[in-house]
C-alpha atoms as a PDB file:
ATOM      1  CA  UNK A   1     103.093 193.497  48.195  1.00  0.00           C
ATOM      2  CA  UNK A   2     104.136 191.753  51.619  1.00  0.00           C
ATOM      3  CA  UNK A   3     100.830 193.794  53.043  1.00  0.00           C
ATOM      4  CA  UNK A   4      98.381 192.660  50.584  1.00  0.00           C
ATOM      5  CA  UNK A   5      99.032 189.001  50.859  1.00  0.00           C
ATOM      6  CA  UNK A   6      98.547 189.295  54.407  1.00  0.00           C
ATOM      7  CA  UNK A   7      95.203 191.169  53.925  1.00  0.00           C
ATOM      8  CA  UNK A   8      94.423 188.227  50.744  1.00  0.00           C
ATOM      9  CA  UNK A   9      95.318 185.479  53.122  1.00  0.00           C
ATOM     10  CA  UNK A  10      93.486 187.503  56.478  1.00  0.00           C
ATOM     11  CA  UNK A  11      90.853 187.927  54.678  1.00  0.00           C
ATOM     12  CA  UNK A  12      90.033 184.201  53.833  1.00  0.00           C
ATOM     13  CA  UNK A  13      87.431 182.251  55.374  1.00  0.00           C
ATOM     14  CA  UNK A  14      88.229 179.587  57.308  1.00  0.00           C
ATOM     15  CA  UNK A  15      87.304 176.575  56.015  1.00  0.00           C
ATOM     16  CA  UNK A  16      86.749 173.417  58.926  1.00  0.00           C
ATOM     17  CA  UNK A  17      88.711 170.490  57.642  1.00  0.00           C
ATOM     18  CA  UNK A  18      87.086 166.736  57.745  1.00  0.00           C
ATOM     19  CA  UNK A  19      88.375 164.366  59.389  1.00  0.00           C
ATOM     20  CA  UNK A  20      90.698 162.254  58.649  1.00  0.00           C
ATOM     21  CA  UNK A  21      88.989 158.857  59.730  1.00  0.00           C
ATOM     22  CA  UNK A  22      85.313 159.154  61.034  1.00  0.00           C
ATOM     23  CA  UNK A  23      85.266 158.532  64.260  1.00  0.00           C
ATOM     24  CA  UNK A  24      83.649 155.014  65.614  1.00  0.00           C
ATOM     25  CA  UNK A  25      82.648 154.411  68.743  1.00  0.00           C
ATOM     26  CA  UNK A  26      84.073 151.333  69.901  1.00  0.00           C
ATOM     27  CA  UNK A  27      82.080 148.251  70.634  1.00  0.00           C
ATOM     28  CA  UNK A  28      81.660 148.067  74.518  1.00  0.00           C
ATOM     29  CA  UNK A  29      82.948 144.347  75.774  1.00  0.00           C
ATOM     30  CA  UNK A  30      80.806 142.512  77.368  1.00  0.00           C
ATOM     31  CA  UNK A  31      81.461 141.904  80.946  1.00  0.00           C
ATOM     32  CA  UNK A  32      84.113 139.054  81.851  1.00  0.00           C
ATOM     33  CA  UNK A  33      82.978 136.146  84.230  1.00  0.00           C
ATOM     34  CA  UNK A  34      84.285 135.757  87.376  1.00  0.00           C
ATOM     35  CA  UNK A  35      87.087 133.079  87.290  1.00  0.00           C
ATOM     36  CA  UNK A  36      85.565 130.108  89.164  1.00  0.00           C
ATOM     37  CA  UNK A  37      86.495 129.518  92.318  1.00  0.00           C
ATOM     38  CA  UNK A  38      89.887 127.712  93.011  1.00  0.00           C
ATOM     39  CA  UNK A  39      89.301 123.808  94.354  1.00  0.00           C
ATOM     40  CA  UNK A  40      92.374 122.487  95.918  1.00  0.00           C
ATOM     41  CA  UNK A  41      93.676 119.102  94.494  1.00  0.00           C
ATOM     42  CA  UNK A  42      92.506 116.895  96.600  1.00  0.00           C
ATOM     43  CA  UNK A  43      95.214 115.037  98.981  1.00  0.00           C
ATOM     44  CA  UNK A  44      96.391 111.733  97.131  1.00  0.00           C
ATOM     45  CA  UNK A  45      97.820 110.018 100.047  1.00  0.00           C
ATOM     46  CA  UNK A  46      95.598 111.534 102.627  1.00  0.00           C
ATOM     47  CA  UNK A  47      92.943 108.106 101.615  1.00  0.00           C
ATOM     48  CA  UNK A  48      93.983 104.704 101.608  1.00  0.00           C
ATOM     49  CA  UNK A  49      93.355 103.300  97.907  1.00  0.00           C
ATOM     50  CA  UNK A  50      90.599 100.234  98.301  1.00  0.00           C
ATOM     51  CA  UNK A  51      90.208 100.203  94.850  1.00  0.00           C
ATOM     52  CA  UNK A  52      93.642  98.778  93.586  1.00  0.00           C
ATOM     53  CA  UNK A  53      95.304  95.580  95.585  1.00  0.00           C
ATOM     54  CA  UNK A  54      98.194  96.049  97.189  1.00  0.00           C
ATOM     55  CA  UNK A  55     100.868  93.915  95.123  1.00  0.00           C
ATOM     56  CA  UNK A  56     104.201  92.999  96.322  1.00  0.00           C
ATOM     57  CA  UNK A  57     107.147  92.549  94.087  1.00  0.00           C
ATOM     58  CA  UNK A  58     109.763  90.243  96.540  1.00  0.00           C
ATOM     59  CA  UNK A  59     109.255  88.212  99.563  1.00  0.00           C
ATOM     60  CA  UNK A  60     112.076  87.205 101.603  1.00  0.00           C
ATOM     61  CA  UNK A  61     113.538  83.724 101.529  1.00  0.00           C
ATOM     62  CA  UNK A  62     114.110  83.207 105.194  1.00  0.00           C
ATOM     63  CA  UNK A  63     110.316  84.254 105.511  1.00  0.00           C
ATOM     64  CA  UNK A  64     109.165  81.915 102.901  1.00  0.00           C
ATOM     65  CA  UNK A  65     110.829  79.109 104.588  1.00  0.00           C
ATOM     66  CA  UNK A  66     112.849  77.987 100.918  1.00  0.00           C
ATOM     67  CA  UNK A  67     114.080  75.174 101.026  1.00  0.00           C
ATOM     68  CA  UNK A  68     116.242  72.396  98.830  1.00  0.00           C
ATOM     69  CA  UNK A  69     114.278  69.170  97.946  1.00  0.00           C
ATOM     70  CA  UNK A  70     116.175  66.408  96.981  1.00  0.00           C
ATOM     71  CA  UNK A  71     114.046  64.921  93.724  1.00  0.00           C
ATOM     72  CA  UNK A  72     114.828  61.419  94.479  1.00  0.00           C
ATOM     73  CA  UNK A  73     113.019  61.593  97.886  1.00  0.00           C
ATOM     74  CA  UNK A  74     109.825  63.172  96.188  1.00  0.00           C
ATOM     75  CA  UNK A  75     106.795  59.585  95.160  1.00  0.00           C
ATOM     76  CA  UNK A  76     104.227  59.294  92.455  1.00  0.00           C
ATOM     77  CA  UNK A  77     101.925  58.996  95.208  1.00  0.00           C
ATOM     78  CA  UNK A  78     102.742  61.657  97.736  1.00  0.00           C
ATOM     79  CA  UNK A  79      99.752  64.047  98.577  1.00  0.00           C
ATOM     80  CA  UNK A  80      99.270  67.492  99.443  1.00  0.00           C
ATOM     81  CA  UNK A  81     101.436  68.740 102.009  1.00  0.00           C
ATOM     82  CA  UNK A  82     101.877  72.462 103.490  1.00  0.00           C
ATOM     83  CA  UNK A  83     104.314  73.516 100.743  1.00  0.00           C
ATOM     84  CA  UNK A  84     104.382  74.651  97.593  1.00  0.00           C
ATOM     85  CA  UNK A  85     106.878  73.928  94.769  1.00  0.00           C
ATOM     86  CA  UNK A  86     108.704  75.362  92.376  1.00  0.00           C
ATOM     87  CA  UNK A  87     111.566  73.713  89.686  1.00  0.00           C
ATOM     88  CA  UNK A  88     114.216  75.737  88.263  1.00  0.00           C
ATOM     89  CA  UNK A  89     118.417  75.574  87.562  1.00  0.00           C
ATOM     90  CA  UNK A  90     120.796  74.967  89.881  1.00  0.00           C
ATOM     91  CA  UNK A  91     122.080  78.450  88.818  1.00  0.00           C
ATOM     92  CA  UNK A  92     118.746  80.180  89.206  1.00  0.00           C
ATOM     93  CA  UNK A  93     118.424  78.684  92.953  1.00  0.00           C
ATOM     94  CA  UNK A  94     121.995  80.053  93.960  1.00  0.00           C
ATOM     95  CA  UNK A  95     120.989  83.235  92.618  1.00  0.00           C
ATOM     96  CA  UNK A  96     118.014  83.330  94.694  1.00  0.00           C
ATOM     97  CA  UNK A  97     119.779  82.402  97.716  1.00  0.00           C
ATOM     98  CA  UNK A  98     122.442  84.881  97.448  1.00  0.00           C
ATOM     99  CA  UNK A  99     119.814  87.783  96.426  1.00  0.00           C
ATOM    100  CA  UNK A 100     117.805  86.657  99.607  1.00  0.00           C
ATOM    101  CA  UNK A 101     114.655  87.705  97.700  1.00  0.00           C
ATOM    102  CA  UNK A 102     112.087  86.092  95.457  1.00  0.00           C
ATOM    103  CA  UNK A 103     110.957  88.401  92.846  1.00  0.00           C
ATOM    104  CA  UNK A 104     107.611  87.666  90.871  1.00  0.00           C
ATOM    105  CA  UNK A 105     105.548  90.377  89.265  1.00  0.00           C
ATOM    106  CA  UNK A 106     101.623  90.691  87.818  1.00  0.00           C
ATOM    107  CA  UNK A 107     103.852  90.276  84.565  1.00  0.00           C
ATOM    108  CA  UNK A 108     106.139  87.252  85.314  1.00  0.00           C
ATOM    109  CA  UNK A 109     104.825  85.456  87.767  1.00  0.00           C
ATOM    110  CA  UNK A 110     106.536  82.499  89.729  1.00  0.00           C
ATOM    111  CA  UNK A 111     104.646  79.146  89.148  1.00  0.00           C
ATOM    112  CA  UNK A 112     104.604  76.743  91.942  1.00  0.00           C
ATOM    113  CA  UNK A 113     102.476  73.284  92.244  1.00  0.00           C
ATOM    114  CA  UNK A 114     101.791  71.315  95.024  1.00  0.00           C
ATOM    115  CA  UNK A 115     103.565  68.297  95.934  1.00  0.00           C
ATOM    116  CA  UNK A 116     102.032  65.699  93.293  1.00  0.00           C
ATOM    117  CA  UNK A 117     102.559  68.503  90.929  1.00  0.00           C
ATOM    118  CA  UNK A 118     106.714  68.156  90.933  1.00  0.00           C
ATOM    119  CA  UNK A 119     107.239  64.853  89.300  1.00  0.00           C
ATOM    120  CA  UNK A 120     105.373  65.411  86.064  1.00  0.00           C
ATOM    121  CA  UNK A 121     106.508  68.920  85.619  1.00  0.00           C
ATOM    122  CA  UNK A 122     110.023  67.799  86.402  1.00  0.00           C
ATOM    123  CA  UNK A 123     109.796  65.131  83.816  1.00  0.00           C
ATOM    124  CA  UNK A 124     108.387  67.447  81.181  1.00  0.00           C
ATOM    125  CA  UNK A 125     111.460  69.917  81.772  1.00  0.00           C
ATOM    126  CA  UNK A 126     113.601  66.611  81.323  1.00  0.00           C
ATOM    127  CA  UNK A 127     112.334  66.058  77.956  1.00  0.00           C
ATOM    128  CA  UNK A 128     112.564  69.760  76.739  1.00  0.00           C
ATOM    129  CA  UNK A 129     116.407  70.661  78.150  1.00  0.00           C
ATOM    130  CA  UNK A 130     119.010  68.993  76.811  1.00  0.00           C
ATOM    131  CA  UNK A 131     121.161  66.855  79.140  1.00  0.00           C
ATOM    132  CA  UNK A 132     123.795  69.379  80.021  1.00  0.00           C
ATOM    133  CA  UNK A 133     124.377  67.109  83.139  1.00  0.00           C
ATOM    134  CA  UNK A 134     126.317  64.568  81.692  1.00  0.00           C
ATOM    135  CA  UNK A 135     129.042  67.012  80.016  1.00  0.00           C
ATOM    136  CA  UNK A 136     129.703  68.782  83.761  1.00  0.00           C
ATOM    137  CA  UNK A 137     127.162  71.811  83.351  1.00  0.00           C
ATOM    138  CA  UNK A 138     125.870  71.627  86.854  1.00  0.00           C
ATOM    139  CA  UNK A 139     124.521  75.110  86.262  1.00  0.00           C
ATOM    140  CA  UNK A 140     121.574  73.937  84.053  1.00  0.00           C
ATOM    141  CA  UNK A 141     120.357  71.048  86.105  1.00  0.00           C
ATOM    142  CA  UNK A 142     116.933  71.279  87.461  1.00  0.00           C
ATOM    143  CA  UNK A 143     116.505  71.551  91.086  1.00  0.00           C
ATOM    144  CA  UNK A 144     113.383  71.849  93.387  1.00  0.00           C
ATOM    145  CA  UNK A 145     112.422  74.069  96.308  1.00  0.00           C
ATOM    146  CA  UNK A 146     109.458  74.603  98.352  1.00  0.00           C
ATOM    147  CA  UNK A 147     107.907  77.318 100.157  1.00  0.00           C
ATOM    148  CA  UNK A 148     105.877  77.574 102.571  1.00  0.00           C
ATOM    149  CA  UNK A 149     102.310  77.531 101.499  1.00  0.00           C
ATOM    150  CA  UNK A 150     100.426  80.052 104.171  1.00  0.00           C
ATOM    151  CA  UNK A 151     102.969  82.421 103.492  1.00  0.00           C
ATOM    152  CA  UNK A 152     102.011  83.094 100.320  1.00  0.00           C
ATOM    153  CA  UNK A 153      98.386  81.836 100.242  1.00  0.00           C
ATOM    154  CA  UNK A 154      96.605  85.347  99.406  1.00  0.00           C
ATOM    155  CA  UNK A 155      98.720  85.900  96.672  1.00  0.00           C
ATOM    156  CA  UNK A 156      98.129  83.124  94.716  1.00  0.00           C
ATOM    157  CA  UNK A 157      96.551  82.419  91.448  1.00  0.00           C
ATOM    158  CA  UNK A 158      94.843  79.510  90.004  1.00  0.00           C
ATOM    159  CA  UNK A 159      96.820  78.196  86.595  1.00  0.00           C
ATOM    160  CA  UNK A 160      93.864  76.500  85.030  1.00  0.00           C
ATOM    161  CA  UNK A 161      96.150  76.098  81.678  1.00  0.00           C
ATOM    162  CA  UNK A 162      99.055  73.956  83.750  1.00  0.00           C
ATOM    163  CA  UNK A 163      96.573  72.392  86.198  1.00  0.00           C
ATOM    164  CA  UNK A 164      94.348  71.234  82.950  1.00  0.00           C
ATOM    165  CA  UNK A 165      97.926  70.352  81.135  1.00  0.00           C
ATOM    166  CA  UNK A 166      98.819  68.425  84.328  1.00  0.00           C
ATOM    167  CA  UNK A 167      95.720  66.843  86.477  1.00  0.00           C
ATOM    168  CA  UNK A 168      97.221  68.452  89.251  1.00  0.00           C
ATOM    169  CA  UNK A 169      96.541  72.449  90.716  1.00  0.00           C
ATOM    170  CA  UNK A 170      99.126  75.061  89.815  1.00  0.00           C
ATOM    171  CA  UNK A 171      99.751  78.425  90.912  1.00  0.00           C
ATOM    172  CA  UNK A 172     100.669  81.621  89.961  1.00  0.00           C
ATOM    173  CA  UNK A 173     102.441  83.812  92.612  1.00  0.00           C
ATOM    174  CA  UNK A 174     101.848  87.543  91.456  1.00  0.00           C
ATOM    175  CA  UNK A 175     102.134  89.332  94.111  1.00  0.00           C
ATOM    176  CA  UNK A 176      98.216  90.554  94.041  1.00  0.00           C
ATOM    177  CA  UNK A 177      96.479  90.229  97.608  1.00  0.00           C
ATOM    178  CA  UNK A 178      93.335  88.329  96.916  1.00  0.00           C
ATOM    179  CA  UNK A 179      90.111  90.360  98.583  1.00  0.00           C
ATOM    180  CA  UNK A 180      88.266  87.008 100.399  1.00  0.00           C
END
């Protein structure tokens, strides 16, 4: 019996089997493009920027030639002079003393007036404070300094709202160099 399943099974034809899957020929993929060439970043610092004003944020009070001005001593009638002015506290004017800087900013600007400029702008900060100067508060008194005007010349701004308010030309010191 063990020969004549060998000569059954020998005797079989042999049958090719199918495939399991068909076979596919794959799609061929297209051809990549070249990477473009690498540009370096150009050098940032390598150019001087023209296009944006150099601003300053502090000028030195030594430079600026600051200086106390007694109120009293300032007339109705004065003119223009070479300064500019500015009014704030006692307190703010010992804090810019011992800093040894002004600081103004595009954002918060310093205002300053000329000379005819003081007395009505000290007289409207009168009316708005309250009179801490009576009860001892030294601190919160108004006090006036000027600067030099040609110091800070290019980086002043007209203040049409306080020069219309006024009748006399205010300033904004931003720290922007004009382009003349």
């Amino acid at each position: 019996m063990g020969r004549e399943r060998k000569g059954r099974m020998a005797g079989l034809p042999l049958i090719p089997t199918a495939p399991r899957h068909p076979r596919r020929r794959r799609p061929v993929a297209p051809l990549a493009a070249p990477p473009p060439p690498v540009v370096p970043q150009p050098d940032l610092f390598a150019t001087a920027t023209t296009d944006r004003p150099h601003a300053l944020t502090y000028l030195d009070v030594a430079t600026l030639g600051l200086a106390l001005v007694p109120a009293r001593s300032l007339r109705p009638d004065d003119g223009p002079d070479g300064y500019l002015y500015h009014i704030t506290t006692a307190a703010g004017l010992d804090t810019l003393r011992a800093r040894g800087t002004v600081l103004f900013s595009p954002r918060a600007p310093l205002v300053l007036t000329e000379r005819p400029g003081v007395l009505p702008w000290l007289a409207n900060m009168m009316e708005v404070m309250e009179s801490d100067c009576e009860a001892g508060h030294r601190s919160d008194s108004p006090v006036v300094f000027r600067v030099k005007r040609f110091v800070i010349d290019r980086l002043l701004e007209h203040d049409p709202d306080r020069t219309r308010e006024y009748g006399v030309s205010f300033f904004l010191l931003t720290g922007l160099a004009r382009q003349e």
